[in-house]
PDB file of N, CA and C in Angstrom:
ATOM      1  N   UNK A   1      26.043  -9.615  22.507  1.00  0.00           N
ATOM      2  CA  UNK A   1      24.923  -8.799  22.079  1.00  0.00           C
ATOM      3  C   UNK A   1      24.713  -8.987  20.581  1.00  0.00           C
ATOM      4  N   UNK A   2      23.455  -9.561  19.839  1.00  0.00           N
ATOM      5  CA  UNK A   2      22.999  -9.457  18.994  1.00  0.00           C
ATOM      6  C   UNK A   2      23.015  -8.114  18.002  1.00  0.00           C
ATOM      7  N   UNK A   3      23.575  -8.352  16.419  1.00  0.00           N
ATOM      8  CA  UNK A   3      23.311  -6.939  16.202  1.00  0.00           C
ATOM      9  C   UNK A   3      22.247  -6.921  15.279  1.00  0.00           C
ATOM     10  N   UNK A   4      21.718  -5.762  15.250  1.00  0.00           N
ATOM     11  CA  UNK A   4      20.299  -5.893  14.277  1.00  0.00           C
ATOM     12  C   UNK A   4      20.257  -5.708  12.964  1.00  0.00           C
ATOM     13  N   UNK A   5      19.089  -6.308  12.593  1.00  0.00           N
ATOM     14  CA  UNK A   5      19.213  -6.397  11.182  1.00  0.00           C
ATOM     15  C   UNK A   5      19.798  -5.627   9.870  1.00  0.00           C
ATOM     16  N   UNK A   6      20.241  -5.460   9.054  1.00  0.00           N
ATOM     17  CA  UNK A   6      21.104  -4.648   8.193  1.00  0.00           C
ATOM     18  C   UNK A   6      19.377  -4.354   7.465  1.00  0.00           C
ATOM     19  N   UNK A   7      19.497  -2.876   6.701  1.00  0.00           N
ATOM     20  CA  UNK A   7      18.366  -2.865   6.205  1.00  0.00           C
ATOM     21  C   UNK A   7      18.496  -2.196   4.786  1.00  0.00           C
ATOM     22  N   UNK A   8      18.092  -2.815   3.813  1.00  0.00           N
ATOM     23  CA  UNK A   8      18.672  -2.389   2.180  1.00  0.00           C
ATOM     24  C   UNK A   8      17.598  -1.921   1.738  1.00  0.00           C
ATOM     25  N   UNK A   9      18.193  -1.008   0.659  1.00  0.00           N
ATOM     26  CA  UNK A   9      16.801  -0.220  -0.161  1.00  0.00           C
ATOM     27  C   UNK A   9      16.177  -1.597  -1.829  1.00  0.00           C
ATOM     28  N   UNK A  10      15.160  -1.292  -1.412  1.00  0.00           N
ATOM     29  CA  UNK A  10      14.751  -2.115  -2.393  1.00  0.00           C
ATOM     30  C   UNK A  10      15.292  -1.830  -4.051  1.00  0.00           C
ATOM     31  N   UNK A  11      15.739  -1.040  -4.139  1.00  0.00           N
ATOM     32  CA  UNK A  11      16.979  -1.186  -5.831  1.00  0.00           C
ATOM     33  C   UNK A  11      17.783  -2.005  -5.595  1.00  0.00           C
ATOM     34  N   UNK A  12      18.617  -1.796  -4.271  1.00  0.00           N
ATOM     35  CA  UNK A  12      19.796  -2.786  -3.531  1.00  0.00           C
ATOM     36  C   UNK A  12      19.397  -3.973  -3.606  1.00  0.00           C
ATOM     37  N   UNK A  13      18.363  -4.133  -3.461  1.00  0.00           N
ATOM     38  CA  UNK A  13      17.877  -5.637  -3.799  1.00  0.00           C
ATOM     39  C   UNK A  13      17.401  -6.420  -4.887  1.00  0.00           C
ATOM     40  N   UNK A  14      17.006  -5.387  -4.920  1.00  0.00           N
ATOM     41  CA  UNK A  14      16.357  -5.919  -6.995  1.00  0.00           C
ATOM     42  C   UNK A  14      17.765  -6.048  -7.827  1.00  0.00           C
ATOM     43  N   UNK A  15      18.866  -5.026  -7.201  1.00  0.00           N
ATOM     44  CA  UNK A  15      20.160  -5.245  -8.485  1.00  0.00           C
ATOM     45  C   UNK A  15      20.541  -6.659  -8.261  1.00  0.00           C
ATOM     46  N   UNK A  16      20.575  -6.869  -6.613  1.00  0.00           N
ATOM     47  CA  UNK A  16      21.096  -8.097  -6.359  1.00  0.00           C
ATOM     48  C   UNK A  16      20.376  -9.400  -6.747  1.00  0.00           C
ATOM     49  N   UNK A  17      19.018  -9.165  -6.620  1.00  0.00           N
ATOM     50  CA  UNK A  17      18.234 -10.751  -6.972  1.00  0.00           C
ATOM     51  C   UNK A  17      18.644 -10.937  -8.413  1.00  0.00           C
ATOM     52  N   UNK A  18      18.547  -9.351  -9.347  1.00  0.00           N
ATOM     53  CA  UNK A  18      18.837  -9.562 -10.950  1.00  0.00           C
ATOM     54  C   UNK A  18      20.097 -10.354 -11.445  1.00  0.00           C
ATOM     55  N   UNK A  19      21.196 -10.007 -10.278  1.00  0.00           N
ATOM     56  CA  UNK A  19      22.694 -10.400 -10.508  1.00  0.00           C
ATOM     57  C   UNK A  19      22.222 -12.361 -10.072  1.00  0.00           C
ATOM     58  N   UNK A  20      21.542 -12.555  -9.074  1.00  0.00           N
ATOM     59  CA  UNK A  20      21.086 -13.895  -9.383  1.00  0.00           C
ATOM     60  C   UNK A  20      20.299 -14.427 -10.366  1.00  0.00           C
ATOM     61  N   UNK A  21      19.463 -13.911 -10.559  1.00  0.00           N
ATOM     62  CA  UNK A  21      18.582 -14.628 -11.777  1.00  0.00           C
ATOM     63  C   UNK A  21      19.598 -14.496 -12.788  1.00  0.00           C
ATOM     64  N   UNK A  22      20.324 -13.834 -13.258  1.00  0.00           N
ATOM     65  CA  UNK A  22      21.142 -13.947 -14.598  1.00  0.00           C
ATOM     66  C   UNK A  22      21.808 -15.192 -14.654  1.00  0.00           C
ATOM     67  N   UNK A  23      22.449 -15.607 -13.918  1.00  0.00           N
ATOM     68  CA  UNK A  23      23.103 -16.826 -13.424  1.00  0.00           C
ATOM     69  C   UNK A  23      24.316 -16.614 -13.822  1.00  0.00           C
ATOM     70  N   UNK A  24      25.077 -15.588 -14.141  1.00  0.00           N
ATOM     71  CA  UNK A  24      26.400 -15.409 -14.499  1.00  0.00           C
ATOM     72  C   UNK A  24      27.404 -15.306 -13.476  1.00  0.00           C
ATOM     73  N   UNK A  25      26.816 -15.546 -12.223  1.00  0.00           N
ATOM     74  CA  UNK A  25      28.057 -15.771 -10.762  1.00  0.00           C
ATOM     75  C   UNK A  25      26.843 -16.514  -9.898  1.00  0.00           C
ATOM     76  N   UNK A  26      28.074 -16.982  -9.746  1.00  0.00           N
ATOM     77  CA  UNK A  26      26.794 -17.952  -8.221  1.00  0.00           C
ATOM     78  C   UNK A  26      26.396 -17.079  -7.050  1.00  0.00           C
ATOM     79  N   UNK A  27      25.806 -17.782  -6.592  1.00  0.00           N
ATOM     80  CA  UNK A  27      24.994 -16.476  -5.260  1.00  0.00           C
ATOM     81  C   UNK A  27      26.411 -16.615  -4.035  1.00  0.00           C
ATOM     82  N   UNK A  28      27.746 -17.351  -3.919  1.00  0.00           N
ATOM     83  CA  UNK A  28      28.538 -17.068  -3.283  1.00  0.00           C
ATOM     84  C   UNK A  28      29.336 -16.263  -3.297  1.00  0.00           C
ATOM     85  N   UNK A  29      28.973 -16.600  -4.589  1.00  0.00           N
ATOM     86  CA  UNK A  29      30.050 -15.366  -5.895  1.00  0.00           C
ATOM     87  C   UNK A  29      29.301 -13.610  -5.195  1.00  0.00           C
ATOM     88  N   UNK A  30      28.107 -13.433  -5.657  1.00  0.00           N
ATOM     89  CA  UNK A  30      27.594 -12.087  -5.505  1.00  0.00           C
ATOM     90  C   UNK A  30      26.906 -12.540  -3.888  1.00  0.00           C
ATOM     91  N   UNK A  31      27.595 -13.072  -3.066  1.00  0.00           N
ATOM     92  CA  UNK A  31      27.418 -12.646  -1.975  1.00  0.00           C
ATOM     93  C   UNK A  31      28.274 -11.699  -1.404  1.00  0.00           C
ATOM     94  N   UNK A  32      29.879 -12.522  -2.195  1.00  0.00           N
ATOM     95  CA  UNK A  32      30.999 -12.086  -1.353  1.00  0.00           C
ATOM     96  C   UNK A  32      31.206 -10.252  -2.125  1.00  0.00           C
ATOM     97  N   UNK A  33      30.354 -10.527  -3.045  1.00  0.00           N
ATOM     98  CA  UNK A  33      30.583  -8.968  -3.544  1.00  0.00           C
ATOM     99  C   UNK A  33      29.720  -8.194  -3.047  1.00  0.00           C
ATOM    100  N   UNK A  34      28.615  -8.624  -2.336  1.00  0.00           N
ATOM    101  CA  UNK A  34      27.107  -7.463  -2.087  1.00  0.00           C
ATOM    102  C   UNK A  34      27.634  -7.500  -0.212  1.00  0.00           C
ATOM    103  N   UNK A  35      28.178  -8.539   0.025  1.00  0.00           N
ATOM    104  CA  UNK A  35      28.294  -8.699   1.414  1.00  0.00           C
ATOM    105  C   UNK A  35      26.846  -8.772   1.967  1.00  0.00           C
ATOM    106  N   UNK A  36      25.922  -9.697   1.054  1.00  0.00           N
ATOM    107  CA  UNK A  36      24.795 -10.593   1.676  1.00  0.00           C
ATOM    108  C   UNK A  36      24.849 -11.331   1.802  1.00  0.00           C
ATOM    109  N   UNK A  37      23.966 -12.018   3.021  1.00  0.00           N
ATOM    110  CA  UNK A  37      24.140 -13.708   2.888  1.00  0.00           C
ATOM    111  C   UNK A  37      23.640 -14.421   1.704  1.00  0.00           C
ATOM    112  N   UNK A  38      24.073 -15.491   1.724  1.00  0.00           N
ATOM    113  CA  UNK A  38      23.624 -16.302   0.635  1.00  0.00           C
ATOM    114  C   UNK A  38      21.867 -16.743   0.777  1.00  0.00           C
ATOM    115  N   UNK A  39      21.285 -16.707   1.719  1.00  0.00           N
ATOM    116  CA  UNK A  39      19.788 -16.983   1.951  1.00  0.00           C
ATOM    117  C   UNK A  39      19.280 -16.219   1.822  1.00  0.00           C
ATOM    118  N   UNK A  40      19.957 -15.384   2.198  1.00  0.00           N
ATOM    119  CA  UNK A  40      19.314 -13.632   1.680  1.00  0.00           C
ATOM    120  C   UNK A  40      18.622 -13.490   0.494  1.00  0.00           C
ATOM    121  N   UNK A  41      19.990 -13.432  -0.474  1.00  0.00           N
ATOM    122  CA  UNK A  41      19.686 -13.011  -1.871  1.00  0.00           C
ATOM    123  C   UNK A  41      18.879 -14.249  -2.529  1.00  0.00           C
ATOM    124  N   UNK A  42      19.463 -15.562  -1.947  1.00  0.00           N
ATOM    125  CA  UNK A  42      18.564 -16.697  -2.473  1.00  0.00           C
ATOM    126  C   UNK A  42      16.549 -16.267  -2.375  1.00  0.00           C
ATOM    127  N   UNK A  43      16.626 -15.851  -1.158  1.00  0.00           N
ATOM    128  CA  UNK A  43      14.621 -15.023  -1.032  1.00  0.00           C
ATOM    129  C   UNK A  43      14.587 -14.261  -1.411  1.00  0.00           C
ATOM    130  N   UNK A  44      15.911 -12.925  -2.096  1.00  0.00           N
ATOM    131  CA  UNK A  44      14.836 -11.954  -3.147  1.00  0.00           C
ATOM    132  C   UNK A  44      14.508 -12.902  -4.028  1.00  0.00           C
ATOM    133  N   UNK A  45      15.709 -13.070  -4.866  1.00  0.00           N
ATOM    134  CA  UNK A  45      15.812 -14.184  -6.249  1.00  0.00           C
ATOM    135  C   UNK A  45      14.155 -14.863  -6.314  1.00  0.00           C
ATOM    136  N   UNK A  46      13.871 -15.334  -5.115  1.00  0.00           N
ATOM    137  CA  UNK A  46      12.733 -16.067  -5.038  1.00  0.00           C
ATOM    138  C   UNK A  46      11.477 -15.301  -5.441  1.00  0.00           C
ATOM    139  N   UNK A  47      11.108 -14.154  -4.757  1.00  0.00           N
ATOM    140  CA  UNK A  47      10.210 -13.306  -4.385  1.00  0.00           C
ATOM    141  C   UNK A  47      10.049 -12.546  -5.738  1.00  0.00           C
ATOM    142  N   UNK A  48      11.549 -11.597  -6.815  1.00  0.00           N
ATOM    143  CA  UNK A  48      11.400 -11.399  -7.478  1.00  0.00           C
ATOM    144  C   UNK A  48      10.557 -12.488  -8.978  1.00  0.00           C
ATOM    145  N   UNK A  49      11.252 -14.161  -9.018  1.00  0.00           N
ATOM    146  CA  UNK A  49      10.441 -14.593  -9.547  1.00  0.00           C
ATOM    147  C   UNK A  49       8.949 -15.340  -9.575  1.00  0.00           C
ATOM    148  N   UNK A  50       8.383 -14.541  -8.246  1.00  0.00           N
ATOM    149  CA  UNK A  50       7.259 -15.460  -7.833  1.00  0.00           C
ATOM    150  C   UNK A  50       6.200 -14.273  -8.204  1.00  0.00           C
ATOM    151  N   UNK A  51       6.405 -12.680  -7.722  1.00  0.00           N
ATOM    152  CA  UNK A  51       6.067 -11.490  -8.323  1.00  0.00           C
ATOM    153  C   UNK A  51       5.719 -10.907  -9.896  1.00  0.00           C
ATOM    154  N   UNK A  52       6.779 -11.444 -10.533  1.00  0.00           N
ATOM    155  CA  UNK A  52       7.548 -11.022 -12.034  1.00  0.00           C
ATOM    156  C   UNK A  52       6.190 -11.610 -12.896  1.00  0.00           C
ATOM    157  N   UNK A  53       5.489 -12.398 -12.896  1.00  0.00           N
ATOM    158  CA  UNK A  53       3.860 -12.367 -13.772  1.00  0.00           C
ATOM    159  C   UNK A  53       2.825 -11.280 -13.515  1.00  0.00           C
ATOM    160  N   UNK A  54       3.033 -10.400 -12.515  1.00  0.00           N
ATOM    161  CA  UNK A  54       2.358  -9.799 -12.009  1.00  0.00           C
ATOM    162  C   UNK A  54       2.444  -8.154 -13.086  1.00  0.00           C
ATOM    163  N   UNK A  55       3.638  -8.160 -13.571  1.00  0.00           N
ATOM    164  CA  UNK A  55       3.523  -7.208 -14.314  1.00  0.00           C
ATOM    165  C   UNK A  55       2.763  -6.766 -15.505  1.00  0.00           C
ATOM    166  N   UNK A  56       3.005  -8.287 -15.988  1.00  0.00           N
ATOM    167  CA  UNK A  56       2.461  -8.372 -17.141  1.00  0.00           C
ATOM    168  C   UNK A  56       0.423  -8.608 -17.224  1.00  0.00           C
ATOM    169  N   UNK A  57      -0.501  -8.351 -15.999  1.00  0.00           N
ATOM    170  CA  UNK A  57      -1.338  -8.486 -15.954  1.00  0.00           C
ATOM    171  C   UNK A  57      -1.644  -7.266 -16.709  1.00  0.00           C
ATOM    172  N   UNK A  58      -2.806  -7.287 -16.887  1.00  0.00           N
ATOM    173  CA  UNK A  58      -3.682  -6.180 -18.101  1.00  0.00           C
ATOM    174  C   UNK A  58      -3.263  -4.768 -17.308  1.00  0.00           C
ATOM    175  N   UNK A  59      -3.246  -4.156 -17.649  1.00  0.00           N
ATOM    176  CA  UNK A  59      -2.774  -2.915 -16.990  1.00  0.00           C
ATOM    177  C   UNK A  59      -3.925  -1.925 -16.295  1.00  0.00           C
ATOM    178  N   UNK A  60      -4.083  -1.390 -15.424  1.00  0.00           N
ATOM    179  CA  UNK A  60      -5.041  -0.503 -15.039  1.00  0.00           C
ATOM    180  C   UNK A  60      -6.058  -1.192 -14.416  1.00  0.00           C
ATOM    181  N   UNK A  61      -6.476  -2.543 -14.449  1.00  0.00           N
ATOM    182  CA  UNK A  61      -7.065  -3.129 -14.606  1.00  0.00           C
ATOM    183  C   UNK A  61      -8.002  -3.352 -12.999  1.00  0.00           C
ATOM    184  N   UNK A  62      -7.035  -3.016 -11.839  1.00  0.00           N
ATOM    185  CA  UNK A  62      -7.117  -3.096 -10.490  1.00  0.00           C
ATOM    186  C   UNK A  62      -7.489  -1.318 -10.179  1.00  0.00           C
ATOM    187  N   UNK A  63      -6.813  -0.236 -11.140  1.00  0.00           N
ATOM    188  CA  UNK A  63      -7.279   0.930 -11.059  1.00  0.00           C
ATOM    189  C   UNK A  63      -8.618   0.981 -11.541  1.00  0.00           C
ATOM    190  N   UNK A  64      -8.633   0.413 -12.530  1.00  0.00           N
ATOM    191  CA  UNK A  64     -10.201   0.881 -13.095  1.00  0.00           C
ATOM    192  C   UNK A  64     -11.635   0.298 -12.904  1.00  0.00           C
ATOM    193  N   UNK A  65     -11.071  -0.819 -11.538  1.00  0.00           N
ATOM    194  CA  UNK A  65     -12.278  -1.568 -10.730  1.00  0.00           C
ATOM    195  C   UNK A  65     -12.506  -0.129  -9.599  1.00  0.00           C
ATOM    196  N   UNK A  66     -11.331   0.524  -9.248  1.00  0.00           N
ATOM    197  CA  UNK A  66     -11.527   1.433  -8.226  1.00  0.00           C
ATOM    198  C   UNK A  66     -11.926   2.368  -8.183  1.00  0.00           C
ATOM    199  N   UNK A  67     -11.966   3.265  -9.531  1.00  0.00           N
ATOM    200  CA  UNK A  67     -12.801   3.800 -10.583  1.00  0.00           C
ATOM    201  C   UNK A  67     -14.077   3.828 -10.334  1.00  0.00           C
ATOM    202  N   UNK A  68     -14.595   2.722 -10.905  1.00  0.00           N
ATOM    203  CA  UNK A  68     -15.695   1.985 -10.623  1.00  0.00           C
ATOM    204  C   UNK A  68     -16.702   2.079  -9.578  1.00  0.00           C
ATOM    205  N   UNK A  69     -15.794   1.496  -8.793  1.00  0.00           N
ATOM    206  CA  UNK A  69     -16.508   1.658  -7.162  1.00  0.00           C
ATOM    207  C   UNK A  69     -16.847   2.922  -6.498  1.00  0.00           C
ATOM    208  N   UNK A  70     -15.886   3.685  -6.691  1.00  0.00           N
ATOM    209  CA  UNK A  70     -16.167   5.078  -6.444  1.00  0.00           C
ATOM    210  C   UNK A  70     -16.858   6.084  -7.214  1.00  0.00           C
ATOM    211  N   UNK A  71     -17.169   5.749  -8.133  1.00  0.00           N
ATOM    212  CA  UNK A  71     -18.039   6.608  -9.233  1.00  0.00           C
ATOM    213  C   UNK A  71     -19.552   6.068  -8.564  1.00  0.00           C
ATOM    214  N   UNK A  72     -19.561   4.580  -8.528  1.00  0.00           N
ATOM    215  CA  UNK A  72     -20.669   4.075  -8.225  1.00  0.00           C
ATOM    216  C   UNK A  72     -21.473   4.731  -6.950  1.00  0.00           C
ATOM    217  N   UNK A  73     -20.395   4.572  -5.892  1.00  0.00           N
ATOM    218  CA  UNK A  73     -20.596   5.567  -4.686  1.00  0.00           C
ATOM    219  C   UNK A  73     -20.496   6.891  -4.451  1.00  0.00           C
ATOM    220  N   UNK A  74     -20.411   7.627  -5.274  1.00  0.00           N
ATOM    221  CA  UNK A  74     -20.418   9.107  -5.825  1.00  0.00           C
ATOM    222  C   UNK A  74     -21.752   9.308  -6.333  1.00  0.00           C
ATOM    223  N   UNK A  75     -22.485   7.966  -7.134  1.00  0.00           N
ATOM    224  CA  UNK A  75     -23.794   8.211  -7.928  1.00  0.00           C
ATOM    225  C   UNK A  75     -24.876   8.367  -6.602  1.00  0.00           C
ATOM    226  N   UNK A  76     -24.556   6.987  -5.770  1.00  0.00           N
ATOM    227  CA  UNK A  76     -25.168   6.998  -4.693  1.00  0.00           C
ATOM    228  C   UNK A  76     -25.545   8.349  -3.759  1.00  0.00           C
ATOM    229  N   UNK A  77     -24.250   8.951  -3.283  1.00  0.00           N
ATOM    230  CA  UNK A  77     -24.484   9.644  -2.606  1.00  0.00           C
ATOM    231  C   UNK A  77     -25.481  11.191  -2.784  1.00  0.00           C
ATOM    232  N   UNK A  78     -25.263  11.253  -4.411  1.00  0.00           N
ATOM    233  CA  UNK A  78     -25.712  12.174  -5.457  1.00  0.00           C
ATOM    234  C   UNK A  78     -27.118  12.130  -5.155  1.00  0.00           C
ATOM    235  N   UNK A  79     -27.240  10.858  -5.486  1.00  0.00           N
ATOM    236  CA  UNK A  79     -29.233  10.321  -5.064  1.00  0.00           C
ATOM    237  C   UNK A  79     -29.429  10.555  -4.265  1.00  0.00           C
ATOM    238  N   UNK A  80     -29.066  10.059  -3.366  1.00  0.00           N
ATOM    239  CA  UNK A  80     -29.438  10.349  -1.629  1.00  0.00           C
ATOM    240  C   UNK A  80     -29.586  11.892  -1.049  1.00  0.00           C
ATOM    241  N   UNK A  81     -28.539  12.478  -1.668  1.00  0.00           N
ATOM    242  CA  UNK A  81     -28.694  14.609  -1.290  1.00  0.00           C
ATOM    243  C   UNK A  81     -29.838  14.980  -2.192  1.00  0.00           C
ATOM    244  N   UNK A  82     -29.826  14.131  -3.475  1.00  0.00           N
ATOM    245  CA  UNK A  82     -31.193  14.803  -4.127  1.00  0.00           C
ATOM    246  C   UNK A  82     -32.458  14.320  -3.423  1.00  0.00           C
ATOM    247  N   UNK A  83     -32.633  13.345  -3.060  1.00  0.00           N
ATOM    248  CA  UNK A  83     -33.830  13.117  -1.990  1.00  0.00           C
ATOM    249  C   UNK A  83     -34.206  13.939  -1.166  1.00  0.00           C
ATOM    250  N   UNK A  84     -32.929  14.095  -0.275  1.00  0.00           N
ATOM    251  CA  UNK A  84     -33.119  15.124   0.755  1.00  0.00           C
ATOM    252  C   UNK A  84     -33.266  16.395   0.295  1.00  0.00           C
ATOM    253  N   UNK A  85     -32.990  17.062  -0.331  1.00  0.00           N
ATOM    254  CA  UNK A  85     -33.251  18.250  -0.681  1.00  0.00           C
ATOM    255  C   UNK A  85     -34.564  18.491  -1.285  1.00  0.00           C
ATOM    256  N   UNK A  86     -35.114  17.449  -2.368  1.00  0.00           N
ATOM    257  CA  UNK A  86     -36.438  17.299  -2.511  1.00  0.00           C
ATOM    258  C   UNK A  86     -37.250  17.487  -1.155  1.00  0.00           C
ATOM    259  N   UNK A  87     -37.050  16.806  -0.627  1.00  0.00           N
ATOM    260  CA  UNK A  87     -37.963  16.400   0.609  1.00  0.00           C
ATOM    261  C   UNK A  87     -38.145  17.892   1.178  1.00  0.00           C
ATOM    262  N   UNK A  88     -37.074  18.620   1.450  1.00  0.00           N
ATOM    263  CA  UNK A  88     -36.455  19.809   2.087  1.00  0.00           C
ATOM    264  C   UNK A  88     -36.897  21.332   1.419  1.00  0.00           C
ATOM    265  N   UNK A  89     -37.362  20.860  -0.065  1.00  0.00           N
ATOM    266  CA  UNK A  89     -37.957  21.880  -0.591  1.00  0.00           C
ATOM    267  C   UNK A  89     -39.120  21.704  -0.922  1.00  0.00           C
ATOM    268  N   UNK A  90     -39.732  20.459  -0.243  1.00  0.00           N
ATOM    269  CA  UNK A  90     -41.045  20.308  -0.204  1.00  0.00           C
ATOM    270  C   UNK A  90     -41.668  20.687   1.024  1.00  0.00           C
ATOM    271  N   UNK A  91     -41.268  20.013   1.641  1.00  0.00           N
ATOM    272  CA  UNK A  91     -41.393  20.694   3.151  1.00  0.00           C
ATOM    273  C   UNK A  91     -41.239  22.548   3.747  1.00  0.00           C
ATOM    274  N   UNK A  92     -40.111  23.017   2.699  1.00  0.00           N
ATOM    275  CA  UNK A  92     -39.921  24.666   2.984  1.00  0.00           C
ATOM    276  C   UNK A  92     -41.137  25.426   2.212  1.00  0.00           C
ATOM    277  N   UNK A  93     -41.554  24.540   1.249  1.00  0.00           N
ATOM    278  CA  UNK A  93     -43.191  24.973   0.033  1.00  0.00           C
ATOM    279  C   UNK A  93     -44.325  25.181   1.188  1.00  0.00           C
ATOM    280  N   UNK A  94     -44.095  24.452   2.543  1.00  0.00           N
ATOM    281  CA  UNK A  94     -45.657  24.593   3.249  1.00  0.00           C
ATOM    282  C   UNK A  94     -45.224  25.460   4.026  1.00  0.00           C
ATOM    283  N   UNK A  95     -44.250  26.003   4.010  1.00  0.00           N
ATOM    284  CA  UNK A  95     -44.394  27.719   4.815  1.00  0.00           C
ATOM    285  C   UNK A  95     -44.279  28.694   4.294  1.00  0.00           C
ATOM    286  N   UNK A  96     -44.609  28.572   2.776  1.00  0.00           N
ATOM    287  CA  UNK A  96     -44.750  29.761   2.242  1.00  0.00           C
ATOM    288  C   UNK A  96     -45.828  30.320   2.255  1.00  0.00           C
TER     289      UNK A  96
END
């Protein structure tokens, strides 16, 4: 019987990819200490440096497109109830 996958918290993993990228023990080395496999930690290692530019992008920058969009569609909807209500208090004017 197969046993299933072991499942680590992502700090657990980030300490471990960090203990690889440093290069101060080999990944057999901080395998035999994390009790991961060596392919394992070899694909955080990976993932952390394929990610790691991503920080340094302009900051907010993906928030404040979203911002954006939703203000935009907030203006919209603003217009659209003022129409209707125009319309609605034009229309309630011929039964007075």
């Amino acid at each position: 019987m197969a046993s299933s996958p072991k499942k680590y918290s992502s700090n657990f993993k980030a300490k471990v990819a960090l203990e690889a990228i440093k290069g101060l023990k080999t990944i057999n080395e901080i395998s035999s200490e994390y009790g991961v496999h060596s392919t394992q930690i070899t694909q955080w290692k990976k993932q952390v440096l394929d990610e790691l530019p991503a920080i340094f992008e302009r900051p907010g920058s993906e928030r404040a497109k979203n911002e954006d969009a939703l203000i935009a569609s907030l203006y919209q909807q603003i217009g659209q109830l003022k129409v209707e209500a125009d319309f609605l208090k034009k229309k309630s004017d011929q039964y007075r």
